[in-house]
PDB file of N, CA and C in Angstrom:
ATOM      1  N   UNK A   1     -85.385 -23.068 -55.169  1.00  0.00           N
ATOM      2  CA  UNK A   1     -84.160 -23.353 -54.446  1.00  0.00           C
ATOM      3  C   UNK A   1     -83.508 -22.056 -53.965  1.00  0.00           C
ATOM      4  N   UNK A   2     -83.543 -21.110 -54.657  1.00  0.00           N
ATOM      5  CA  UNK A   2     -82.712 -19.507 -54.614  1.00  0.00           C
ATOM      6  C   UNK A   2     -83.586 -19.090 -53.117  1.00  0.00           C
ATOM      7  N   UNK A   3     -84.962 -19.319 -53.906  1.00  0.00           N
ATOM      8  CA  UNK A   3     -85.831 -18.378 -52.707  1.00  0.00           C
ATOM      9  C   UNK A   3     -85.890 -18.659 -51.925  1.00  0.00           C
ATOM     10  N   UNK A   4     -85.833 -20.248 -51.187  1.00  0.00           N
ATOM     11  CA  UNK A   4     -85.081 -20.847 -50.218  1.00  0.00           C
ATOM     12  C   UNK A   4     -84.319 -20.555 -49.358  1.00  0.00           C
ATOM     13  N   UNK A   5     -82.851 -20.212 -49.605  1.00  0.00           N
ATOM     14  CA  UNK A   5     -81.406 -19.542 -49.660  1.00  0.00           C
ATOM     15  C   UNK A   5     -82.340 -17.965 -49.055  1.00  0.00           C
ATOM     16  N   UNK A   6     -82.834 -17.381 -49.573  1.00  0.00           N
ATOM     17  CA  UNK A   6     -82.889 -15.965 -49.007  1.00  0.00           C
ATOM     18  C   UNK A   6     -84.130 -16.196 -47.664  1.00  0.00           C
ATOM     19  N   UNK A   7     -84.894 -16.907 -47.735  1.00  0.00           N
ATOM     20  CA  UNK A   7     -85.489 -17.181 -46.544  1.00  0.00           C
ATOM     21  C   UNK A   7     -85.130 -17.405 -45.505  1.00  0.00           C
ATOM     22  N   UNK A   8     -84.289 -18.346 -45.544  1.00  0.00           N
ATOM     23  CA  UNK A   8     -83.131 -18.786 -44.706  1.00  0.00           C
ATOM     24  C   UNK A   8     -82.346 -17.514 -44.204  1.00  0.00           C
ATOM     25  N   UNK A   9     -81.907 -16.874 -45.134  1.00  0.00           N
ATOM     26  CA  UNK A   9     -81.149 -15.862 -44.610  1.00  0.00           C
ATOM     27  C   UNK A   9     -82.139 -14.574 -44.068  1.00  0.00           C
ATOM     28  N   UNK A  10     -83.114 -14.118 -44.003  1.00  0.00           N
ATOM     29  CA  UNK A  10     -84.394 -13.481 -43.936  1.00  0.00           C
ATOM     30  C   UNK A  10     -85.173 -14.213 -42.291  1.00  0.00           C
ATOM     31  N   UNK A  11     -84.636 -15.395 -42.287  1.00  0.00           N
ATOM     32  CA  UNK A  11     -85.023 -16.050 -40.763  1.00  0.00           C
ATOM     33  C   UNK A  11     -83.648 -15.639 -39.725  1.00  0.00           C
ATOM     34  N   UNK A  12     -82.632 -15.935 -40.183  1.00  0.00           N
ATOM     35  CA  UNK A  12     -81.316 -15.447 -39.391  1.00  0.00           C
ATOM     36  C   UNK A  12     -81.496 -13.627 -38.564  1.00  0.00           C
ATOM     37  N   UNK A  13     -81.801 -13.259 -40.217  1.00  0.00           N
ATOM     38  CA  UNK A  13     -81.583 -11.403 -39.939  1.00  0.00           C
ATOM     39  C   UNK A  13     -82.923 -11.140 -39.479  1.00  0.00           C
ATOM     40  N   UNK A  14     -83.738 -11.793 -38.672  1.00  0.00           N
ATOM     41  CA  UNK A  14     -84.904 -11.178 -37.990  1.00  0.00           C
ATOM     42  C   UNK A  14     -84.711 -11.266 -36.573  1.00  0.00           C
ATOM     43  N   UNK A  15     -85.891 -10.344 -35.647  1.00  0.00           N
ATOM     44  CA  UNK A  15     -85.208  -9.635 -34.405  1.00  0.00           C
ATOM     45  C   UNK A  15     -84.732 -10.986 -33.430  1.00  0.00           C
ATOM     46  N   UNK A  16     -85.503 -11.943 -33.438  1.00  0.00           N
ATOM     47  CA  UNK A  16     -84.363 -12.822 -32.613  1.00  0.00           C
ATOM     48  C   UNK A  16     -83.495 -13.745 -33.350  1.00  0.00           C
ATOM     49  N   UNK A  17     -82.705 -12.749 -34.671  1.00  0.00           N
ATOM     50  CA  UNK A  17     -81.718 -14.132 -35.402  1.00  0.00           C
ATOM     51  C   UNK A  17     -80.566 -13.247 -34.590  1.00  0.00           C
ATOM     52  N   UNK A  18     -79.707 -13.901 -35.440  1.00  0.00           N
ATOM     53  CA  UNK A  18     -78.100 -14.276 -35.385  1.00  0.00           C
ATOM     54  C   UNK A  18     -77.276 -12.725 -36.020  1.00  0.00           C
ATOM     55  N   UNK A  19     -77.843 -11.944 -37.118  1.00  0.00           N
ATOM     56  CA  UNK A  19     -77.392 -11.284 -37.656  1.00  0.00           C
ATOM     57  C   UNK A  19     -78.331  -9.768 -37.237  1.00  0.00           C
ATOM     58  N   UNK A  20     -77.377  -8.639 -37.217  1.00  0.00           N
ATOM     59  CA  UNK A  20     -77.631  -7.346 -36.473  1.00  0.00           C
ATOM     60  C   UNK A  20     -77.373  -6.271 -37.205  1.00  0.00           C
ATOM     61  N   UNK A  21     -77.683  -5.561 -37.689  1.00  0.00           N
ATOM     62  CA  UNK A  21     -76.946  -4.286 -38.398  1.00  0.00           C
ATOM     63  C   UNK A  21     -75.633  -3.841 -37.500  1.00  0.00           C
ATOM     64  N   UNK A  22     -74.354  -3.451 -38.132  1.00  0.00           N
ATOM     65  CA  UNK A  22     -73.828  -3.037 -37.140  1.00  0.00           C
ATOM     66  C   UNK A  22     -74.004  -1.186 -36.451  1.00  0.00           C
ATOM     67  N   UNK A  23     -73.269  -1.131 -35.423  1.00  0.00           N
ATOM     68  CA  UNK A  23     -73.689   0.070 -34.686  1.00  0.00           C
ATOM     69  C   UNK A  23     -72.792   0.799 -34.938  1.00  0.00           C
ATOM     70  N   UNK A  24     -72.963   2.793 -34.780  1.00  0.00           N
ATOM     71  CA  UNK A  24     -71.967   3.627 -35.354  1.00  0.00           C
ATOM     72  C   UNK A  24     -70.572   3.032 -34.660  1.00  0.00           C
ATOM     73  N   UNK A  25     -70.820   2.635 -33.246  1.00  0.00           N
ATOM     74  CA  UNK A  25     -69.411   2.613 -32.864  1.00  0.00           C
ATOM     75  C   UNK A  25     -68.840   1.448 -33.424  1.00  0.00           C
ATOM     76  N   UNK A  26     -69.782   0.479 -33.372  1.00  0.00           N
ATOM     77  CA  UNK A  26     -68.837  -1.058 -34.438  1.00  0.00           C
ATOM     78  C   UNK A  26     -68.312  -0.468 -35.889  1.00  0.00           C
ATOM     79  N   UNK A  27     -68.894   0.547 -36.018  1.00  0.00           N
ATOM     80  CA  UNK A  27     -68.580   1.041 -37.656  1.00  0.00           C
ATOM     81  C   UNK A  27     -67.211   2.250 -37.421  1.00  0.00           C
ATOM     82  N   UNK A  28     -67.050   2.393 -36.679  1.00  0.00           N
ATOM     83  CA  UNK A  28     -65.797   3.683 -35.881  1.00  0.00           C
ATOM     84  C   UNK A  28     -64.563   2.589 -35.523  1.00  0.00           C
ATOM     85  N   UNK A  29     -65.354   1.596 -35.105  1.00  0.00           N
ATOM     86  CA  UNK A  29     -63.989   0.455 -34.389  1.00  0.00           C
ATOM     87  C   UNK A  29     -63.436   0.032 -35.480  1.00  0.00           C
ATOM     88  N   UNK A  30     -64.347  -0.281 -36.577  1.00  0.00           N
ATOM     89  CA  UNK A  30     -63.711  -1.257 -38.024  1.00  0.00           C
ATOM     90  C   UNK A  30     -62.691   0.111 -38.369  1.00  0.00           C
ATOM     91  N   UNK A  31     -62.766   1.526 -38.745  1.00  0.00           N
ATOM     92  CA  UNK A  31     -61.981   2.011 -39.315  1.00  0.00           C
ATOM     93  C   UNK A  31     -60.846   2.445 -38.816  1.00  0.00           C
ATOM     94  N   UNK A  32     -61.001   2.805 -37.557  1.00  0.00           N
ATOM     95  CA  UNK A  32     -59.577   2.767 -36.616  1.00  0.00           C
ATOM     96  C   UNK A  32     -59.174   1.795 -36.496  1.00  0.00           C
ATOM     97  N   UNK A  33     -59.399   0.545 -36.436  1.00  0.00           N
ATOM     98  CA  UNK A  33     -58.357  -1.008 -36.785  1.00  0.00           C
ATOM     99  C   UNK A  33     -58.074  -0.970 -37.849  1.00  0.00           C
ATOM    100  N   UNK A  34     -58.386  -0.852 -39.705  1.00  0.00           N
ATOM    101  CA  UNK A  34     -57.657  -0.557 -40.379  1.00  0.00           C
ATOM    102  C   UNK A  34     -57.002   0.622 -40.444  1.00  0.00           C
ATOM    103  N   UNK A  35     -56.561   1.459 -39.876  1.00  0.00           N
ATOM    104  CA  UNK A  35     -55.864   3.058 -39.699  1.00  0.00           C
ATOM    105  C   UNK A  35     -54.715   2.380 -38.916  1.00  0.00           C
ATOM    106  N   UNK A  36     -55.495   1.395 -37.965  1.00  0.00           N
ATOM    107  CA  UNK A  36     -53.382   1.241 -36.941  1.00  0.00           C
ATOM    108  C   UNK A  36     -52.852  -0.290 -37.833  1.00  0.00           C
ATOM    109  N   UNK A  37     -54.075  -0.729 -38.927  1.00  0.00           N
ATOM    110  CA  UNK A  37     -53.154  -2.337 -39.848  1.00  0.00           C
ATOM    111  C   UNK A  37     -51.913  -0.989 -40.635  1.00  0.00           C
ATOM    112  N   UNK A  38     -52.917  -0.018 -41.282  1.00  0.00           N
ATOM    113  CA  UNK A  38     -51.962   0.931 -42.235  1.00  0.00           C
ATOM    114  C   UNK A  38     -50.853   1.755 -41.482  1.00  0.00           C
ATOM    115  N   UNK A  39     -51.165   2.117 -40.360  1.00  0.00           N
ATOM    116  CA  UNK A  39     -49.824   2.582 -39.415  1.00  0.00           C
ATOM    117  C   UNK A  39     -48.619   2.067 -39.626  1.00  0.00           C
ATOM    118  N   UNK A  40     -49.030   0.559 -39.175  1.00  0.00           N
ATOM    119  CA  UNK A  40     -47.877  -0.496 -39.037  1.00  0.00           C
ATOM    120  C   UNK A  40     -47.679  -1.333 -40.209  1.00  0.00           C
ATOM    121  N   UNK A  41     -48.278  -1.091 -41.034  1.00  0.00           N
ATOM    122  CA  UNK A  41     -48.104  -1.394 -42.621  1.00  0.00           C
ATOM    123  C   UNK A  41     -48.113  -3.026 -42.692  1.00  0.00           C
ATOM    124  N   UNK A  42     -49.222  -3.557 -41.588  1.00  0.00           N
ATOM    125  CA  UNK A  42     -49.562  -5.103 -41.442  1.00  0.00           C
ATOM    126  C   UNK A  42     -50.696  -5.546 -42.266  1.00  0.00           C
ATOM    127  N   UNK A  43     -50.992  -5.925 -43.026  1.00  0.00           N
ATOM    128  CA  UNK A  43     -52.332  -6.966 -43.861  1.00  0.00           C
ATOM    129  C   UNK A  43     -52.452  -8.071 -42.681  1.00  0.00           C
ATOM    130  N   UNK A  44     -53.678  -7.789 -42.308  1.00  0.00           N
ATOM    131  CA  UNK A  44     -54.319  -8.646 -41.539  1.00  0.00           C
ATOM    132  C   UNK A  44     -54.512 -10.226 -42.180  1.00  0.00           C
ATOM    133  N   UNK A  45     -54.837  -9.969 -43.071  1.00  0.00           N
ATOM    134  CA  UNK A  45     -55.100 -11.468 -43.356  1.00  0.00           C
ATOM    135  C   UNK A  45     -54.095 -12.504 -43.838  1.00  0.00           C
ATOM    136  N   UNK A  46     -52.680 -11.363 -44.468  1.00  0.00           N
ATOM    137  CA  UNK A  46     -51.831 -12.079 -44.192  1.00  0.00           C
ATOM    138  C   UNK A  46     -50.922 -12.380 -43.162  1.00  0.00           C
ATOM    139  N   UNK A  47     -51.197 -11.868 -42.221  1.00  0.00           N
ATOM    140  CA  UNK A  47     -50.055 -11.363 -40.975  1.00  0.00           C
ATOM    141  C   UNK A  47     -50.015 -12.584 -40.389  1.00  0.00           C
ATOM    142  N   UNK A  48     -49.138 -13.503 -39.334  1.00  0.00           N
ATOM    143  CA  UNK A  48     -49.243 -14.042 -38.882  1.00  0.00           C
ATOM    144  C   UNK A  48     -49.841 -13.720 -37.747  1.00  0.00           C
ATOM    145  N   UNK A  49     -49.761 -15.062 -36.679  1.00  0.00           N
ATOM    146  CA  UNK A  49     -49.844 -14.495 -35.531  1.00  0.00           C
ATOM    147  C   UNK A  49     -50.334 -13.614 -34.392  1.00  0.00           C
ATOM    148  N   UNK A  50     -48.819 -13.408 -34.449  1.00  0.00           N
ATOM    149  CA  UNK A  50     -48.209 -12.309 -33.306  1.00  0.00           C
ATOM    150  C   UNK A  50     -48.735 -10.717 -33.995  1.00  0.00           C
ATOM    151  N   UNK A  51     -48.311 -10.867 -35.324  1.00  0.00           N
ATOM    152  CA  UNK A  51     -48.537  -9.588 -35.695  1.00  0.00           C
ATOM    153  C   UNK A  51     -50.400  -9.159 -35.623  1.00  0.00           C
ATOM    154  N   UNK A  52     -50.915 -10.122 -35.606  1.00  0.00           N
ATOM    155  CA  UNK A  52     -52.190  -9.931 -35.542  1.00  0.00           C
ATOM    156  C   UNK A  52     -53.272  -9.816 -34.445  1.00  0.00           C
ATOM    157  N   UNK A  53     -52.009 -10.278 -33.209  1.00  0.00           N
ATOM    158  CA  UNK A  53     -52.299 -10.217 -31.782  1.00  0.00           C
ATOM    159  C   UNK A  53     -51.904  -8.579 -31.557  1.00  0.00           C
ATOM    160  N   UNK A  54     -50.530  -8.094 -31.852  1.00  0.00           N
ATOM    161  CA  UNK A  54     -50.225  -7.050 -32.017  1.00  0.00           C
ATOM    162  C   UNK A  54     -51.040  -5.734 -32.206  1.00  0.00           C
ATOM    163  N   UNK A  55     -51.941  -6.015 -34.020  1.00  0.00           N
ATOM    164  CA  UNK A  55     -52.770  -5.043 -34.027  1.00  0.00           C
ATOM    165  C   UNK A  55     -53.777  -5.021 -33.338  1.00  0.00           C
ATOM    166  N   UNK A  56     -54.173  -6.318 -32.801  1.00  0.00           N
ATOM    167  CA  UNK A  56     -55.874  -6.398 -32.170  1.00  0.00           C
ATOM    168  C   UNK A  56     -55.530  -5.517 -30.817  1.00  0.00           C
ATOM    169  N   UNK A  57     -54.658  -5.964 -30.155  1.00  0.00           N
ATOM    170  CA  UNK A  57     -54.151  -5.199 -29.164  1.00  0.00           C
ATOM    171  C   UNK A  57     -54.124  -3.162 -29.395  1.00  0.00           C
ATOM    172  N   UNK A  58     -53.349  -3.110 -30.308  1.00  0.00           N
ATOM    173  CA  UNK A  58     -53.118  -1.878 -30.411  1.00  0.00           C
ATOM    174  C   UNK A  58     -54.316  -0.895 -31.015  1.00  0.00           C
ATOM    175  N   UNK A  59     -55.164  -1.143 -31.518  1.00  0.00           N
ATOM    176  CA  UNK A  59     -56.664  -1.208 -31.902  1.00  0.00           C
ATOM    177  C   UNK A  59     -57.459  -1.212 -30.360  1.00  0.00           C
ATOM    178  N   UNK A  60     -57.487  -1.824 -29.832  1.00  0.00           N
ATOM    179  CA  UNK A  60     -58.319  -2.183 -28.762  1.00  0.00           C
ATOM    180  C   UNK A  60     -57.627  -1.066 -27.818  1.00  0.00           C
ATOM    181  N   UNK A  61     -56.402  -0.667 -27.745  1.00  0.00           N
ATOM    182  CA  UNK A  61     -55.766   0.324 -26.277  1.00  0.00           C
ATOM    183  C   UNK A  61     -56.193   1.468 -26.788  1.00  0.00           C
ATOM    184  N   UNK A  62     -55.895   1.948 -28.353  1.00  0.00           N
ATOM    185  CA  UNK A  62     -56.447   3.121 -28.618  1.00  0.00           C
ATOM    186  C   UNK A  62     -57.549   3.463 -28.989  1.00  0.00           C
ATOM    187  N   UNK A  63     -58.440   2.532 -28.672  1.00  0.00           N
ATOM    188  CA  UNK A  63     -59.684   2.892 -29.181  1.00  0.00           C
ATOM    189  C   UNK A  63     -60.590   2.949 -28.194  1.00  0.00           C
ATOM    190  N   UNK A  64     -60.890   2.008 -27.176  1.00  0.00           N
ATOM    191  CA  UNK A  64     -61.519   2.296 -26.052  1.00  0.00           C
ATOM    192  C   UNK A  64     -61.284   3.400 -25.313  1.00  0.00           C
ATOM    193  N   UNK A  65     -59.961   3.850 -24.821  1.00  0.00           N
ATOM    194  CA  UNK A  65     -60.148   4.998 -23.746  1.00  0.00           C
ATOM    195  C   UNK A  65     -60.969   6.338 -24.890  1.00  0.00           C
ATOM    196  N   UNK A  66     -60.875   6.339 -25.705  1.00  0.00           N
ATOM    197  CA  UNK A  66     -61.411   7.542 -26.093  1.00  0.00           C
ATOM    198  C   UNK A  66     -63.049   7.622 -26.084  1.00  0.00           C
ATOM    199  N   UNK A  67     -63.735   6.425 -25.559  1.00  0.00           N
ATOM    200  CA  UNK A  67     -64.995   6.390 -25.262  1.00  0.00           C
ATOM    201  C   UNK A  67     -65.646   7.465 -24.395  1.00  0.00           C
ATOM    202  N   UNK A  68     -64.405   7.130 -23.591  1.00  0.00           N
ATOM    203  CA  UNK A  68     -64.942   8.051 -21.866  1.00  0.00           C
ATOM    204  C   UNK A  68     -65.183   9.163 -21.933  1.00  0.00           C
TER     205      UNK A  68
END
């Protein structure tokens, strides 16, 4: 039954599944979105909303232009 369960998951994480390692920059984006939750001293998971529209926003303005 277990070994099952990891097959399953072993069919997902292969090259045409569902699941991807993430990439340096997906791994750069996760820590500068928690850097502007701790800025603004918001917990995402409890935040409502707005406040969570807020950080996605403010995450997303400062983080893209610095691509270029």
């Amino acid at each position: 039954m277990l070994q099952e369960k990891f097959t399953r998951l072993d069919d997902l994480a292969g090259p045409s599944g569902y699941v991807v390692p993430p990439t340096a920059e997906d791994l750069a984006y996760v820590i500068h979105f928690r850097q502007i939750c701790h800025r603004y001293n918001i917990d995402f998971a409890k935040a409502d909303q707005d406040e969570r529209e807020f950080v996605l926003r403010m995450a997303e303005k400062s983080f893209y232009p610095k691509r270029a």
